[in-house]
N, C-alpha and C. Protein backbone atom coordinates (compact mmCIF):
# COMPACT_ATOMS: atom_id res chain seq x y z
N UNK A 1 -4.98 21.68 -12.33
CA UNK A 1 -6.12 21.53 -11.45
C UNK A 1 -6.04 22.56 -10.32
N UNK A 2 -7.64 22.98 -10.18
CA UNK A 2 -7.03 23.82 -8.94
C UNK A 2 -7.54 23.29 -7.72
N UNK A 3 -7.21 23.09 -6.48
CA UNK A 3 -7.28 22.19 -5.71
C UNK A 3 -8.00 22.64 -4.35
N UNK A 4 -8.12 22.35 -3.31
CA UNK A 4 -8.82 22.59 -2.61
C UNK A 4 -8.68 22.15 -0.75
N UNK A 5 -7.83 22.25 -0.30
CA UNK A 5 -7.00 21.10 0.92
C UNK A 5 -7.09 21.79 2.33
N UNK A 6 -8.05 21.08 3.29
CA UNK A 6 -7.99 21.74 4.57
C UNK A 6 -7.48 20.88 5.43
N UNK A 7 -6.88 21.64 6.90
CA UNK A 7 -5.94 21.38 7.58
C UNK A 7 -6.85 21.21 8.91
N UNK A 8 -6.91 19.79 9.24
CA UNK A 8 -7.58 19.16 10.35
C UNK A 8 -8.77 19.28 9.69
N UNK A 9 -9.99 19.17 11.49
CA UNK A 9 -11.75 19.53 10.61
C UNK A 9 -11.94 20.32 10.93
N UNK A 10 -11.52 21.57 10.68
CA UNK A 10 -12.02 22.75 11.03
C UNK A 10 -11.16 24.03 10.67
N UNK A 11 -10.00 23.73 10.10
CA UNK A 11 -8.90 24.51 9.84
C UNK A 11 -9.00 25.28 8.90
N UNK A 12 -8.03 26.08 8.26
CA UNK A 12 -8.45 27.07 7.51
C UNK A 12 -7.60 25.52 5.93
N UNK A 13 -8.45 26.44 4.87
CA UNK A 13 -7.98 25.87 3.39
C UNK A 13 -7.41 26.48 2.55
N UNK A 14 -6.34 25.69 2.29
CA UNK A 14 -5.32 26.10 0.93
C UNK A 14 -5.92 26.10 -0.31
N UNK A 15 -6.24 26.91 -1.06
CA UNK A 15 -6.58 27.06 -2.31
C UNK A 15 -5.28 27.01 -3.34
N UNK A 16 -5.36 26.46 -4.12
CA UNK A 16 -3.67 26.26 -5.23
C UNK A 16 -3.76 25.83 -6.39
N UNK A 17 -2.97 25.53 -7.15
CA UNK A 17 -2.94 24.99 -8.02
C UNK A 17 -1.76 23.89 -8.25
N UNK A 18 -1.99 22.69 -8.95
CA UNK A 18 -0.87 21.65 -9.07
C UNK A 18 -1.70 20.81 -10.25
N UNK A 19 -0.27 20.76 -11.32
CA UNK A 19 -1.13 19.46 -11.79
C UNK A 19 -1.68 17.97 -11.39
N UNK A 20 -0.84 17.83 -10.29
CA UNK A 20 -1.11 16.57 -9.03
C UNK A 20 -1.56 17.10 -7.88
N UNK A 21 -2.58 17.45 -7.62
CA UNK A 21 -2.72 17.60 -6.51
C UNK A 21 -2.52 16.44 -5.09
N UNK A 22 -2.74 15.55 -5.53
CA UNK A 22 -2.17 14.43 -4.24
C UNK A 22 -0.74 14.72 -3.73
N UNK A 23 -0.21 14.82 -4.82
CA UNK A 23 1.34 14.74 -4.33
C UNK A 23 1.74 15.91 -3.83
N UNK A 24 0.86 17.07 -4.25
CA UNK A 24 1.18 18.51 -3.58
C UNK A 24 0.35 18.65 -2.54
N UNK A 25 -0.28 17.79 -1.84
CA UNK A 25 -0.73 17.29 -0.21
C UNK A 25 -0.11 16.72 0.53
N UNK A 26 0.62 15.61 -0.03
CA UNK A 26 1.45 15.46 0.88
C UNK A 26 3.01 15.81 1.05
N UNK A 27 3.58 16.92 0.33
CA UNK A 27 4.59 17.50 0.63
C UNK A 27 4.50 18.52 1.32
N UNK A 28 3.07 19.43 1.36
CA UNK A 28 2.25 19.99 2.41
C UNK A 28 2.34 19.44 3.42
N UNK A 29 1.86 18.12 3.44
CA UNK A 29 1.89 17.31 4.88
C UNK A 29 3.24 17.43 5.60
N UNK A 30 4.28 17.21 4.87
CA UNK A 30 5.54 17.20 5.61
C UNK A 30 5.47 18.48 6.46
N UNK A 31 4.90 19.27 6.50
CA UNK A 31 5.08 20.82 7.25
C UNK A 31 4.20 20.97 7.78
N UNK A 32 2.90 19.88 8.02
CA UNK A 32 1.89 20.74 8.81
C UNK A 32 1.32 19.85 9.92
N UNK A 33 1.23 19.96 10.76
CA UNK A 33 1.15 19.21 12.14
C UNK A 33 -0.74 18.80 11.86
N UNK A 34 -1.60 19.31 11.79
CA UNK A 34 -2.91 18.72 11.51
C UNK A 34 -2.69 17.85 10.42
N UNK A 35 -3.71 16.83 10.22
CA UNK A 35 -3.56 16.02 9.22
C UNK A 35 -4.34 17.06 8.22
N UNK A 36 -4.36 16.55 6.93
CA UNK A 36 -4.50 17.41 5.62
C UNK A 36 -5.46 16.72 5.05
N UNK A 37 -6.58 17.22 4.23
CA UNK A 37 -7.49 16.58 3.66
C UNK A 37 -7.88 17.24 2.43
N UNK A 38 -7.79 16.58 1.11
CA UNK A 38 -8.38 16.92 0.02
C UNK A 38 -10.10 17.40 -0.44
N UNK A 39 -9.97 18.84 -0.19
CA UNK A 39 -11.75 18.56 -0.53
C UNK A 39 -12.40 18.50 -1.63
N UNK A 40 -10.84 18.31 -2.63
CA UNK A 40 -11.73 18.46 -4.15
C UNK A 40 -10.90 19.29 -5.58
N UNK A 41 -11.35 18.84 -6.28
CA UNK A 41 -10.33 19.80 -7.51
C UNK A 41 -11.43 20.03 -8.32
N UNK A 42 -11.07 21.29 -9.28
CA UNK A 42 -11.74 21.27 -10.54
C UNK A 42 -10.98 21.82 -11.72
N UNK A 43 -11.05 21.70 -12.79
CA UNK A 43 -10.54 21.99 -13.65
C UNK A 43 -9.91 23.44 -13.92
N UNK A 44 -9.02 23.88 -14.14
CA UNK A 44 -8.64 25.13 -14.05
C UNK A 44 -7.06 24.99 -14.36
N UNK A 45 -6.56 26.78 -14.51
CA UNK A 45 -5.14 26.57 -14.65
C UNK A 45 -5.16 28.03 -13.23
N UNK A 46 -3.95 28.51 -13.72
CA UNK A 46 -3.16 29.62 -12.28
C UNK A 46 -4.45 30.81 -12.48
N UNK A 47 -5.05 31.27 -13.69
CA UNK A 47 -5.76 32.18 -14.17
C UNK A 47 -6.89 31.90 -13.15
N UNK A 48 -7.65 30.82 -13.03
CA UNK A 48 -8.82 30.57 -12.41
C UNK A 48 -8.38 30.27 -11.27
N UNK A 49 -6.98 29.61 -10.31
CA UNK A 49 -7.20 30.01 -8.73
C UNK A 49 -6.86 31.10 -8.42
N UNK A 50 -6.26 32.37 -9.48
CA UNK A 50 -6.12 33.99 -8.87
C UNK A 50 -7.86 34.27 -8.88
N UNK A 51 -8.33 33.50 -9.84
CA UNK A 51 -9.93 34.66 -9.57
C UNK A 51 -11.14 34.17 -8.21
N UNK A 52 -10.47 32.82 -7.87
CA UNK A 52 -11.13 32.64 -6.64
C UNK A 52 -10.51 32.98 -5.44
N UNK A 53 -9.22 33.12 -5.52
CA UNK A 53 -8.63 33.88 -4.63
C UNK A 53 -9.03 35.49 -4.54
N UNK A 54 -9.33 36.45 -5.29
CA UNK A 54 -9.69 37.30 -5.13
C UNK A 54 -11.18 37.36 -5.18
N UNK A 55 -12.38 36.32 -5.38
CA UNK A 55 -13.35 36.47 -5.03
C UNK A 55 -13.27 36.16 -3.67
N UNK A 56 -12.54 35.26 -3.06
CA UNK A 56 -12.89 34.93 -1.62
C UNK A 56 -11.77 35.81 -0.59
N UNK A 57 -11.21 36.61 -1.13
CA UNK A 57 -10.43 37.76 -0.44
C UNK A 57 -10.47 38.17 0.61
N UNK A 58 -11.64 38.54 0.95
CA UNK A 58 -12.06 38.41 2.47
C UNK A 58 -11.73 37.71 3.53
N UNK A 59 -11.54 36.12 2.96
CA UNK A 59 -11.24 35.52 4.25
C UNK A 59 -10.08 34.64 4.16
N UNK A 60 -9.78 35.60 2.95
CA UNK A 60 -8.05 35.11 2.98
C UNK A 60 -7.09 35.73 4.80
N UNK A 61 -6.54 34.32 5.03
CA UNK A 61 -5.72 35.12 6.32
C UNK A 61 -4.16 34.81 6.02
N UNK A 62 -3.40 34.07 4.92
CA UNK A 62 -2.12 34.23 4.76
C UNK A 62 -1.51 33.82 3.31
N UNK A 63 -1.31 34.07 2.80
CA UNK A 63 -0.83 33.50 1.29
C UNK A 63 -1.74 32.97 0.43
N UNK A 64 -1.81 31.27 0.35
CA UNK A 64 -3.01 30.97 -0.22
C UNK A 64 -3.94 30.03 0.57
N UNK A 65 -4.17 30.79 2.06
CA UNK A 65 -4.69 29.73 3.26
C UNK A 65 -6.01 30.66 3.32
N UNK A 66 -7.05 30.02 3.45
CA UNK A 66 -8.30 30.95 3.62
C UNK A 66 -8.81 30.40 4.95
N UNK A 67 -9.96 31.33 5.89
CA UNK A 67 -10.05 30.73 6.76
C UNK A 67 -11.15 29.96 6.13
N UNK A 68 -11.61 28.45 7.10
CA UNK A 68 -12.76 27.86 6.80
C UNK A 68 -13.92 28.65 7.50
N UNK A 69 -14.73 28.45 6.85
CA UNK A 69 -16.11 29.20 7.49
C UNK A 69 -17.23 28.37 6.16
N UNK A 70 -18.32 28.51 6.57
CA UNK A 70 -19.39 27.93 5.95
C UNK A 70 -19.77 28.50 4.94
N UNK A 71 -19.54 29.95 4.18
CA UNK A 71 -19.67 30.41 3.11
C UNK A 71 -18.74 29.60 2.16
N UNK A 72 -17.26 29.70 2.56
CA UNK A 72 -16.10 28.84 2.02
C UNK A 72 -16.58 27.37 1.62
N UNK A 73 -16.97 27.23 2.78
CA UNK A 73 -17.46 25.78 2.15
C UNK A 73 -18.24 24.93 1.42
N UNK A 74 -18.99 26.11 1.40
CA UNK A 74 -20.62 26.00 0.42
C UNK A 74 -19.82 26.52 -0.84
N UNK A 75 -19.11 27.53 -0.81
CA UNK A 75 -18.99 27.85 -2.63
C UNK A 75 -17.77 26.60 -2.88
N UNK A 76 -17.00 25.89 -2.41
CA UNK A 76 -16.35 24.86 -3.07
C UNK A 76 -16.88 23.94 -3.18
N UNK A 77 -18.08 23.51 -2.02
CA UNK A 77 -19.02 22.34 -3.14
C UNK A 77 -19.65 22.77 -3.75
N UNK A 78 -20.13 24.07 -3.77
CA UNK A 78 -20.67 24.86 -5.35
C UNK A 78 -19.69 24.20 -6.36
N UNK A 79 -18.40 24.54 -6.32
CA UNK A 79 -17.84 24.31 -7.49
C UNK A 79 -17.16 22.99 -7.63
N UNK A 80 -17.62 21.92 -6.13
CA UNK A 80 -16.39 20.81 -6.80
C UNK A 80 -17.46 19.67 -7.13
N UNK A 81 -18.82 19.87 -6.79
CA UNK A 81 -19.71 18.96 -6.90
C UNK A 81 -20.85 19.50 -7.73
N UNK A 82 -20.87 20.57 -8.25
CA UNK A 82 -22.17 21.21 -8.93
C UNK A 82 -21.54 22.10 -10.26
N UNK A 83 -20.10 21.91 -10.81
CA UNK A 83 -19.85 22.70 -11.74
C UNK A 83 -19.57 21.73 -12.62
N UNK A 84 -19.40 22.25 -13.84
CA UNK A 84 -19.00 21.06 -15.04
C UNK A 84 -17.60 20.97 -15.22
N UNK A 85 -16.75 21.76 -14.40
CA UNK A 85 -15.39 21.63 -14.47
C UNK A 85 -14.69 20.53 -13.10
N UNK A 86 -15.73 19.71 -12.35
CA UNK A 86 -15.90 19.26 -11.05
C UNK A 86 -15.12 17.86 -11.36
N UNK A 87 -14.36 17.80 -10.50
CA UNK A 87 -13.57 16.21 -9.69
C UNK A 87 -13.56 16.20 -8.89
N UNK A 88 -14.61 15.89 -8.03
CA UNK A 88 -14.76 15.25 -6.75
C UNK A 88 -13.81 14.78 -6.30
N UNK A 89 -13.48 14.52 -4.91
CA UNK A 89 -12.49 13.31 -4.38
C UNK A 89 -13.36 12.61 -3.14
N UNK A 90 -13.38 11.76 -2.98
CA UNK A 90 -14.16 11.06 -2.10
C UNK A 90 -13.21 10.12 -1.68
């Protein structure tokens, strides 16, 4: 799955991959002083979070942390609520 996890409401988001993503949130959590929030997974393996990582390249600011901004956020509910590869988390 590739996953989707921002840090506080307003923070920048980890883009990744895990086959659990829950559990790779909160071992995240152990290291990150904002609370952490799941915004969503969709189907995918490592192949498909390198190609959204390099589509959203731009506002990559450290590894696999992007900043949040409203483009960011519109194309992951593009893809976690409007694609056929989509798992919501609510």
């Amino acid at each position: 799955m590739v996953y989707f996890i921002q840090a506080g409401d307003r923070g920048p988001i980890k883009i990744g991959y895990s086959k659990d993503p829950m559990k790779r949130m909160k071992v995240l959590q152990q290291s990150n002083a904002k609370n952490l929030s799941l915004l969503g997974t969709i189907e995918g393996d490592k192949r498909k979070e390198w190609a959204i990582h390099n589509f959203l390249g731009f506002y990559k600011m450290k590894g696999e942390w992007f900043k949040s901004s409203e483009p960011i956020l519109r194309f992951i509910y593009d893809l976690v609520f409007k694609s056929p590869w989509a798992r919501p988390s609510y």
